[in-house]
N, C-alpha and C. Protein backbone atom coordinates (compact mmCIF):
# COMPACT_ATOMS: atom_id res chain seq x y z
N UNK A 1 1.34 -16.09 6.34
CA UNK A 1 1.36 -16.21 4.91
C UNK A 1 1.20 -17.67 4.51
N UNK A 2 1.89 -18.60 5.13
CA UNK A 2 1.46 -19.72 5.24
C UNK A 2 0.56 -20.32 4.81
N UNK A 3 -0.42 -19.74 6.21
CA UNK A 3 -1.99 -20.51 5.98
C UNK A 3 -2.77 -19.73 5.11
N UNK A 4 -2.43 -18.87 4.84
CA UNK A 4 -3.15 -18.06 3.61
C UNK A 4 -2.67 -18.87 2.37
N UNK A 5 -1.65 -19.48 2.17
CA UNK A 5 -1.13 -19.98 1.19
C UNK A 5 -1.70 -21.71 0.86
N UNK A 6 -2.12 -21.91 2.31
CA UNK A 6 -2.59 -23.21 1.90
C UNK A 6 -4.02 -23.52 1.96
N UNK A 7 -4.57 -21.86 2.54
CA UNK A 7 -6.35 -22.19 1.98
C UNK A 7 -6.22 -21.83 0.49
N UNK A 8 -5.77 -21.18 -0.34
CA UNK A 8 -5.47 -20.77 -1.47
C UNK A 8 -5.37 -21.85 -2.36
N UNK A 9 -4.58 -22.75 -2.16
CA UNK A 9 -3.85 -24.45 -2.54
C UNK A 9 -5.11 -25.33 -2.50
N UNK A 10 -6.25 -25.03 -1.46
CA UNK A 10 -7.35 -26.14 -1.32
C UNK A 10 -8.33 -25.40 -2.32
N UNK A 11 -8.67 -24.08 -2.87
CA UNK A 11 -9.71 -23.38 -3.03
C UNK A 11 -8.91 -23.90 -4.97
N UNK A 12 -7.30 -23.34 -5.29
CA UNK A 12 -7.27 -24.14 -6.40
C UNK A 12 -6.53 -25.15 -7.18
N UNK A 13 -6.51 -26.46 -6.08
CA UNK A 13 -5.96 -28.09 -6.24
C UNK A 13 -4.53 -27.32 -6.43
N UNK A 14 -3.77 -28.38 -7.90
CA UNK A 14 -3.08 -28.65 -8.29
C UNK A 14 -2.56 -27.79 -8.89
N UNK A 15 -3.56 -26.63 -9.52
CA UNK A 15 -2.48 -25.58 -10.75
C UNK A 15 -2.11 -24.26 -9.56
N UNK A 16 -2.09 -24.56 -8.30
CA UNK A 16 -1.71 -23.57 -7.78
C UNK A 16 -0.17 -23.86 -6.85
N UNK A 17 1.14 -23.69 -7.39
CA UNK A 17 1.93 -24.20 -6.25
C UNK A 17 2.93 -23.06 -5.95
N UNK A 18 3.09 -22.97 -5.23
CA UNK A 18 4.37 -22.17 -4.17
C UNK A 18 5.57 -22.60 -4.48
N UNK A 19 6.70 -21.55 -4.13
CA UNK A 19 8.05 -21.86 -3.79
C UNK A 19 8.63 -20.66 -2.80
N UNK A 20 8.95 -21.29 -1.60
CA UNK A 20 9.38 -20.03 -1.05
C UNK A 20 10.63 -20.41 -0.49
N UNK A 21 11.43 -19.75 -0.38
CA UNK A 21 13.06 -19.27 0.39
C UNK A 21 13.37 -18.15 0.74
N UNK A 22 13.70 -18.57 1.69
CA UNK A 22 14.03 -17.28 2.84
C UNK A 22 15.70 -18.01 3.48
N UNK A 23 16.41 -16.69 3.07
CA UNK A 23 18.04 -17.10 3.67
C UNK A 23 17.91 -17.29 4.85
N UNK A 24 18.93 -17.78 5.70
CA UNK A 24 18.85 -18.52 7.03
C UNK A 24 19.17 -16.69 7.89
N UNK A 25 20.04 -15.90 7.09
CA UNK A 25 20.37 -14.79 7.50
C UNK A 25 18.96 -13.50 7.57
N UNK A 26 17.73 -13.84 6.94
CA UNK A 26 16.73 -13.19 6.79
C UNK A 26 15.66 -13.99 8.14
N UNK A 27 16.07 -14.95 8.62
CA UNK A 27 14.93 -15.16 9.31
C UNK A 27 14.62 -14.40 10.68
N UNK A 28 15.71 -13.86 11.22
CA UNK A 28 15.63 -13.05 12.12
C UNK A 28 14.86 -11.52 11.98
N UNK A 29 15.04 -11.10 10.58
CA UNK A 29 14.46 -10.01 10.23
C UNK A 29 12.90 -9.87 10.99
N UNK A 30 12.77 -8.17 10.81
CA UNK A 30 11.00 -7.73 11.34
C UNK A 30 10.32 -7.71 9.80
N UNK A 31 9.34 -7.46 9.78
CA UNK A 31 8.22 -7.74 8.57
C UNK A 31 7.30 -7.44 9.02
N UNK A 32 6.44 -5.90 8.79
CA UNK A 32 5.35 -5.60 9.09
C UNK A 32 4.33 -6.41 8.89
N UNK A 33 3.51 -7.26 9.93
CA UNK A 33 2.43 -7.88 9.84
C UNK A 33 1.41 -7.58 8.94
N UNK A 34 1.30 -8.55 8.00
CA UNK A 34 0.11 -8.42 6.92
C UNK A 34 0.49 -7.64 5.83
N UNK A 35 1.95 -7.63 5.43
CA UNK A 35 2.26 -6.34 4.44
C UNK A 35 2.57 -7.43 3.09
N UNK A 36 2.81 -8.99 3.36
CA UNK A 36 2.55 -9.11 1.84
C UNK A 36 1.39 -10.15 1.47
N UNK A 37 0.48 -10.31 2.57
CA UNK A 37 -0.53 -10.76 1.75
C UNK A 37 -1.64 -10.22 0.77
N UNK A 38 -1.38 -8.55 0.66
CA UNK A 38 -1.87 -8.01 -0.64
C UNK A 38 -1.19 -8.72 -1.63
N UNK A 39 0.06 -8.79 -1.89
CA UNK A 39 0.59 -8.81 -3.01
C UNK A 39 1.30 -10.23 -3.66
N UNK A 40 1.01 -11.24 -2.51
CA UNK A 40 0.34 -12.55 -2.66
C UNK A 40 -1.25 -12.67 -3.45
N UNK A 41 -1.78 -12.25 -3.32
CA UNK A 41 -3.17 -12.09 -3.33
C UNK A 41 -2.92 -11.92 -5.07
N UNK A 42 -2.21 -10.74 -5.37
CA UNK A 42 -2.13 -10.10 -6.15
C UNK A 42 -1.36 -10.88 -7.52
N UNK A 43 -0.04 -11.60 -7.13
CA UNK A 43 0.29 -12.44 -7.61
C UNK A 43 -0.89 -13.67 -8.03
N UNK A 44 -1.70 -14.06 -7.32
CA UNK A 44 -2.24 -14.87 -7.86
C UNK A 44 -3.54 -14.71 -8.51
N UNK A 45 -3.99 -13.36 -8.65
CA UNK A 45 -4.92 -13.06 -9.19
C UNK A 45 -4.42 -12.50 -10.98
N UNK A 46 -3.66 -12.05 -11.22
CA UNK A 46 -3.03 -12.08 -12.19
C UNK A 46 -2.60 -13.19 -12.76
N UNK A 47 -1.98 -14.03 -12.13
CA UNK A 47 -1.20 -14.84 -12.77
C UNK A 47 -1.74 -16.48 -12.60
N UNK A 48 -2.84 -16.64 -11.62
CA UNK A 48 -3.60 -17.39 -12.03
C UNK A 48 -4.88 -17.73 -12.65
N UNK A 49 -5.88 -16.56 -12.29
CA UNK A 49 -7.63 -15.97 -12.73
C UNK A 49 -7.29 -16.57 -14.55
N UNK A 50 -6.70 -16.25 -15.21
CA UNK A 50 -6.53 -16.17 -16.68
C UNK A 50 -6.04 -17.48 -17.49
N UNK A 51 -5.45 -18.20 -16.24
CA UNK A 51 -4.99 -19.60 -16.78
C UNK A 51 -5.55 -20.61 -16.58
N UNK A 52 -5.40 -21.72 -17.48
CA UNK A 52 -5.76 -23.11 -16.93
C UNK A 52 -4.89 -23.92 -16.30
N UNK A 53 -3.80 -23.65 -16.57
CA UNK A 53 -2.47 -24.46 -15.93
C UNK A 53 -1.60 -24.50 -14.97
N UNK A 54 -1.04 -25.14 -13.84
CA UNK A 54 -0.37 -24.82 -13.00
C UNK A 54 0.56 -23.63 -13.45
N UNK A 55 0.40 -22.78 -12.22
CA UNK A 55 1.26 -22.09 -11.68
C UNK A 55 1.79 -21.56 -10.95
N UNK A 56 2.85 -21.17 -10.80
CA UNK A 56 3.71 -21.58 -9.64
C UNK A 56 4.11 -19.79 -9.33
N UNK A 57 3.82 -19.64 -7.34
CA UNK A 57 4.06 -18.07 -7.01
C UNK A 57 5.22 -18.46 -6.26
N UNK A 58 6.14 -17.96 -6.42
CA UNK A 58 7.55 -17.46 -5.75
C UNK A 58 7.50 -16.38 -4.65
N UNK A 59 8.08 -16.46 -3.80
CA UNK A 59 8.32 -15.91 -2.73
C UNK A 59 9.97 -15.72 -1.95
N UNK A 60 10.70 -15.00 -2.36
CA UNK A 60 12.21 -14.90 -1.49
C UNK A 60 12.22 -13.98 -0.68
N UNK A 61 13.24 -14.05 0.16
CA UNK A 61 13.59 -13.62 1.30
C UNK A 61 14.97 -13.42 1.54
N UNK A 62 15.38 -12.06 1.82
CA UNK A 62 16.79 -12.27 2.04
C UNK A 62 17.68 -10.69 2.65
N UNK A 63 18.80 -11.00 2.97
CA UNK A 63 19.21 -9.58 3.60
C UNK A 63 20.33 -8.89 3.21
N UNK A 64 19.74 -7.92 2.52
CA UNK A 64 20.31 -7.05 1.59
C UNK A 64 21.29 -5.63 2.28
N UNK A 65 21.91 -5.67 2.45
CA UNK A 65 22.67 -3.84 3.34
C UNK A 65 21.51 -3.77 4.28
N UNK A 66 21.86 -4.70 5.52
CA UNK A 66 21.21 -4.67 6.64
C UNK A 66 19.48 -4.64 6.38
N UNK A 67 18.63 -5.03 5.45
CA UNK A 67 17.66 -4.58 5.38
C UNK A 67 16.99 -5.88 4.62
N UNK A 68 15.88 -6.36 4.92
CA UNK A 68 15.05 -7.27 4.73
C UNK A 68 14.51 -6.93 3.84
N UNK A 69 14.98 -8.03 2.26
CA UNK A 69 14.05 -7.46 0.91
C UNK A 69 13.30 -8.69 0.74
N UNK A 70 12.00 -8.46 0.43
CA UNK A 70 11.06 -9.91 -0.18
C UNK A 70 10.39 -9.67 -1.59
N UNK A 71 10.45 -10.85 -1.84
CA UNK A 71 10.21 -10.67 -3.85
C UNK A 71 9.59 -11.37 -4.17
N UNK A 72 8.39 -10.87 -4.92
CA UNK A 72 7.36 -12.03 -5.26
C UNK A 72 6.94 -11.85 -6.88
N UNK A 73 7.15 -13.42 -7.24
CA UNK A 73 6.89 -13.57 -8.29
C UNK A 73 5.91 -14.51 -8.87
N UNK A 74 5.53 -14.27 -10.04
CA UNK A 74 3.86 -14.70 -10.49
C UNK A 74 3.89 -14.38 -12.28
N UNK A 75 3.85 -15.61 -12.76
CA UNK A 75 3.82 -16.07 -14.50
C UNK A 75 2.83 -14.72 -14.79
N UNK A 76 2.85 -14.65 -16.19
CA UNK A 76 1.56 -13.90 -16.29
C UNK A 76 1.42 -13.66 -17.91
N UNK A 77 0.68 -13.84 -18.94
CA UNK A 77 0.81 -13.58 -20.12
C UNK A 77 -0.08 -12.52 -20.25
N UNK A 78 1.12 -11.69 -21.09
CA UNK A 78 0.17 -9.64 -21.47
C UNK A 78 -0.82 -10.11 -22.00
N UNK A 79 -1.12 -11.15 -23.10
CA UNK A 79 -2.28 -11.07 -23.99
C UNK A 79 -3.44 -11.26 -23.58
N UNK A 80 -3.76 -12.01 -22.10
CA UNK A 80 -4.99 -12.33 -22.03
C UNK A 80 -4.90 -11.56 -20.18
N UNK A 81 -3.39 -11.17 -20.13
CA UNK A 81 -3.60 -10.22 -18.24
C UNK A 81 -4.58 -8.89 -19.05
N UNK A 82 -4.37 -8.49 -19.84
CA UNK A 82 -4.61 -7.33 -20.00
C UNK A 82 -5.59 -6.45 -19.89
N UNK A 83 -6.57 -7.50 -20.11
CA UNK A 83 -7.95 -6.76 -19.88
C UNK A 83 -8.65 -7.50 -18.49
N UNK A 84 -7.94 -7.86 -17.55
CA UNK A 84 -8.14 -8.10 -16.37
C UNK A 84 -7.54 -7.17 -15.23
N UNK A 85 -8.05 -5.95 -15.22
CA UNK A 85 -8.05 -4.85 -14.68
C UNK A 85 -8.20 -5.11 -12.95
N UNK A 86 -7.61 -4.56 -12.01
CA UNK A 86 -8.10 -3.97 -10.89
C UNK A 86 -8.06 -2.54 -10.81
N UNK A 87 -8.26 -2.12 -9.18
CA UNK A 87 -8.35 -1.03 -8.63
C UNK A 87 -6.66 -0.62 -8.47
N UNK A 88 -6.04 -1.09 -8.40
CA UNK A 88 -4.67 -1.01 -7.94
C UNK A 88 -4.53 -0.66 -6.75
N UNK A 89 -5.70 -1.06 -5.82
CA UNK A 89 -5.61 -0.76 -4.27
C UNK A 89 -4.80 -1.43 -3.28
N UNK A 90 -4.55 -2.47 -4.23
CA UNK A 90 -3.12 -3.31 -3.00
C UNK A 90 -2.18 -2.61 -2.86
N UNK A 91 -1.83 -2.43 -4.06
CA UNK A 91 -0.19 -2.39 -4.21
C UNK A 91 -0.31 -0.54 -3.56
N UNK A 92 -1.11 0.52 -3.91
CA UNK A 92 -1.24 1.43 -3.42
C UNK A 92 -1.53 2.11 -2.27
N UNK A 93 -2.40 0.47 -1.12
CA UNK A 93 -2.22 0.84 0.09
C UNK A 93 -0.42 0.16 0.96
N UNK A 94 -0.06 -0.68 0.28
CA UNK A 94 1.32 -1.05 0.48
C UNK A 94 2.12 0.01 0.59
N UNK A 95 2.36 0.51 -0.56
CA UNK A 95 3.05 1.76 -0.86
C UNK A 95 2.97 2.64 0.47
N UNK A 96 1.47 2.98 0.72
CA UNK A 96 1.33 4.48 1.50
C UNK A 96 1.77 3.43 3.37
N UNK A 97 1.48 2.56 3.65
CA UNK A 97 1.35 1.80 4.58
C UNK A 97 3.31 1.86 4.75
N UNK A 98 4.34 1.61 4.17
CA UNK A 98 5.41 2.02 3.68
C UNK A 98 5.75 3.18 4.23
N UNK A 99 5.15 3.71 3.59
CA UNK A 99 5.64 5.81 3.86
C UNK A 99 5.68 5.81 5.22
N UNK A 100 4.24 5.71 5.60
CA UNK A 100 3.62 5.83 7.00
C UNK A 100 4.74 5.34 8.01
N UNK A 101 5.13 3.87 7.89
CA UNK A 101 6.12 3.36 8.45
C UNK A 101 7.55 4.06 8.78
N UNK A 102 8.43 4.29 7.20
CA UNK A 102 9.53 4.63 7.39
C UNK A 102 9.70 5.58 6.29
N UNK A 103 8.69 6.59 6.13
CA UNK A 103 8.65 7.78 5.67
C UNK A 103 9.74 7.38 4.40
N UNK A 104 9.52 6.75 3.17
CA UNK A 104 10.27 6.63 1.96
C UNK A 104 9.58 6.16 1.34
N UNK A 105 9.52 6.72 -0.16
CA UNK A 105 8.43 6.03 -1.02
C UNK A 105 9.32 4.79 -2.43
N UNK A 106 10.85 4.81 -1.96
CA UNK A 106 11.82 3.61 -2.45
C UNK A 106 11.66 2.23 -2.20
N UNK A 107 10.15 2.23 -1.04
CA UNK A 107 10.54 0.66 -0.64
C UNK A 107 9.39 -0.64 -1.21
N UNK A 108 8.82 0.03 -2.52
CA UNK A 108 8.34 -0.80 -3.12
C UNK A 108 8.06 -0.93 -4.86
N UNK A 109 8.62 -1.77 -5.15
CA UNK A 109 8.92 -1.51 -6.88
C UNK A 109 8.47 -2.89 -7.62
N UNK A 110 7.74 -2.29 -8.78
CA UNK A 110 7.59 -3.55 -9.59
C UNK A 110 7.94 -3.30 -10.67
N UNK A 111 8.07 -5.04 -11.29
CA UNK A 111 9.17 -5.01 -12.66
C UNK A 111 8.14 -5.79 -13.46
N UNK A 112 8.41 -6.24 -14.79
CA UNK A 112 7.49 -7.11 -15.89
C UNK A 112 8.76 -7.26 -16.57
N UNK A 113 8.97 -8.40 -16.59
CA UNK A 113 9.51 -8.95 -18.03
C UNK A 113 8.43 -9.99 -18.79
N UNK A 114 9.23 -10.45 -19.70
CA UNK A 114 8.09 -11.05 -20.82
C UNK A 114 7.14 -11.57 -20.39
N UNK A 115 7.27 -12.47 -19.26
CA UNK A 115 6.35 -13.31 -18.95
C UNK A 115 5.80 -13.54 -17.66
N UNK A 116 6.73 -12.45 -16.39
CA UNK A 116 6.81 -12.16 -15.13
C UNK A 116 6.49 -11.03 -14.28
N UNK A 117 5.39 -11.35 -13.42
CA UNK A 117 5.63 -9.83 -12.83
C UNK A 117 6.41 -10.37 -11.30
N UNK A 118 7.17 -9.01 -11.11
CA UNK A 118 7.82 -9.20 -9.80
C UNK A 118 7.20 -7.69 -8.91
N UNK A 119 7.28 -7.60 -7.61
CA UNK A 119 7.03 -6.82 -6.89
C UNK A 119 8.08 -7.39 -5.54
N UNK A 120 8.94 -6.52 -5.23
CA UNK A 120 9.92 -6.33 -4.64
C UNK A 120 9.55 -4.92 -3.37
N UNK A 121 9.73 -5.82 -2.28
CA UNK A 121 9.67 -4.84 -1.32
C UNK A 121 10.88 -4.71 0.09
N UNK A 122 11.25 -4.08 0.24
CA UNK A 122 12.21 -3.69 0.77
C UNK A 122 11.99 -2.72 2.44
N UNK A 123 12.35 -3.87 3.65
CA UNK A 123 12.05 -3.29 4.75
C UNK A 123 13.29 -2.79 5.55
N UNK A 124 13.27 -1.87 6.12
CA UNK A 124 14.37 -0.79 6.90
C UNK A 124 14.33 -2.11 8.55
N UNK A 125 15.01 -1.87 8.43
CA UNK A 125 15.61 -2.57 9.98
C UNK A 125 15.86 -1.35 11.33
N UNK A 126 14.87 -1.48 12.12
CA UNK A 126 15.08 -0.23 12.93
C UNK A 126 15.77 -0.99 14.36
N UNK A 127 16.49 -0.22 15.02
CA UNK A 127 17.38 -0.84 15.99
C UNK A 127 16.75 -0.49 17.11
């Protein structure tokens, strides 16, 4: 995610910056390979395509009732996201990619407040 994050940073300068934290108690966690650079992707296609101004994608990490939750967040104003449409194929192969995994369709949710979208995903810890 990283280096995805910092060809991203060269492709757009300055209005593109990161913040990520991850608890010291989450770093041990598993994380299906490649499960949030859709929604990296996604974050910044929303919440940067429409702007001129830095903005900044969030990324946490942390361990929730034994279980690895990550949360990503990305500015976004309704008035001009709105008619910047996708397929909704990220977030919908996430979802099923999810199921497939640990057969539950609870482990991925998104929120909007005024000015934020969040997408929150939530991984099972198998022993």
């Amino acid at each position: 995610m990283q280096l995805y994050l910092e060809i991203e940073k060269v492709r757009f300068g300055y209005r593109l910056q990161t913040n990520i934290e991850c608890a010291e108690d989450a770093m041990q966690l598993k994380l299906p390979s490649l499960l949030l650079q859709p929604v990296v992707e996604n974050a910044i296609k929303f919440g940067l395509y429409d702007t001129v101004g830095e903005v900044t994608i969030s990324i946490f990490a942390a361990k929730k009732n034994e279980q690895l939750e990550v949360r990503v967040e990305n500015p976004f104003d309704p008035e001009t996201a709105l008619p910047l449409t996708g397929t909704g194929f990220g977030l919908a192969s996430i979802q099923r990619r999810l199921f497939l995994l640990f057969a539950r369709h609870d482990l991925l949710q998104t929120t909007k407040t005024s000015d934020h979208f969040i997408t929150t995903i939530t991984i099972p810890q198998l022993q």
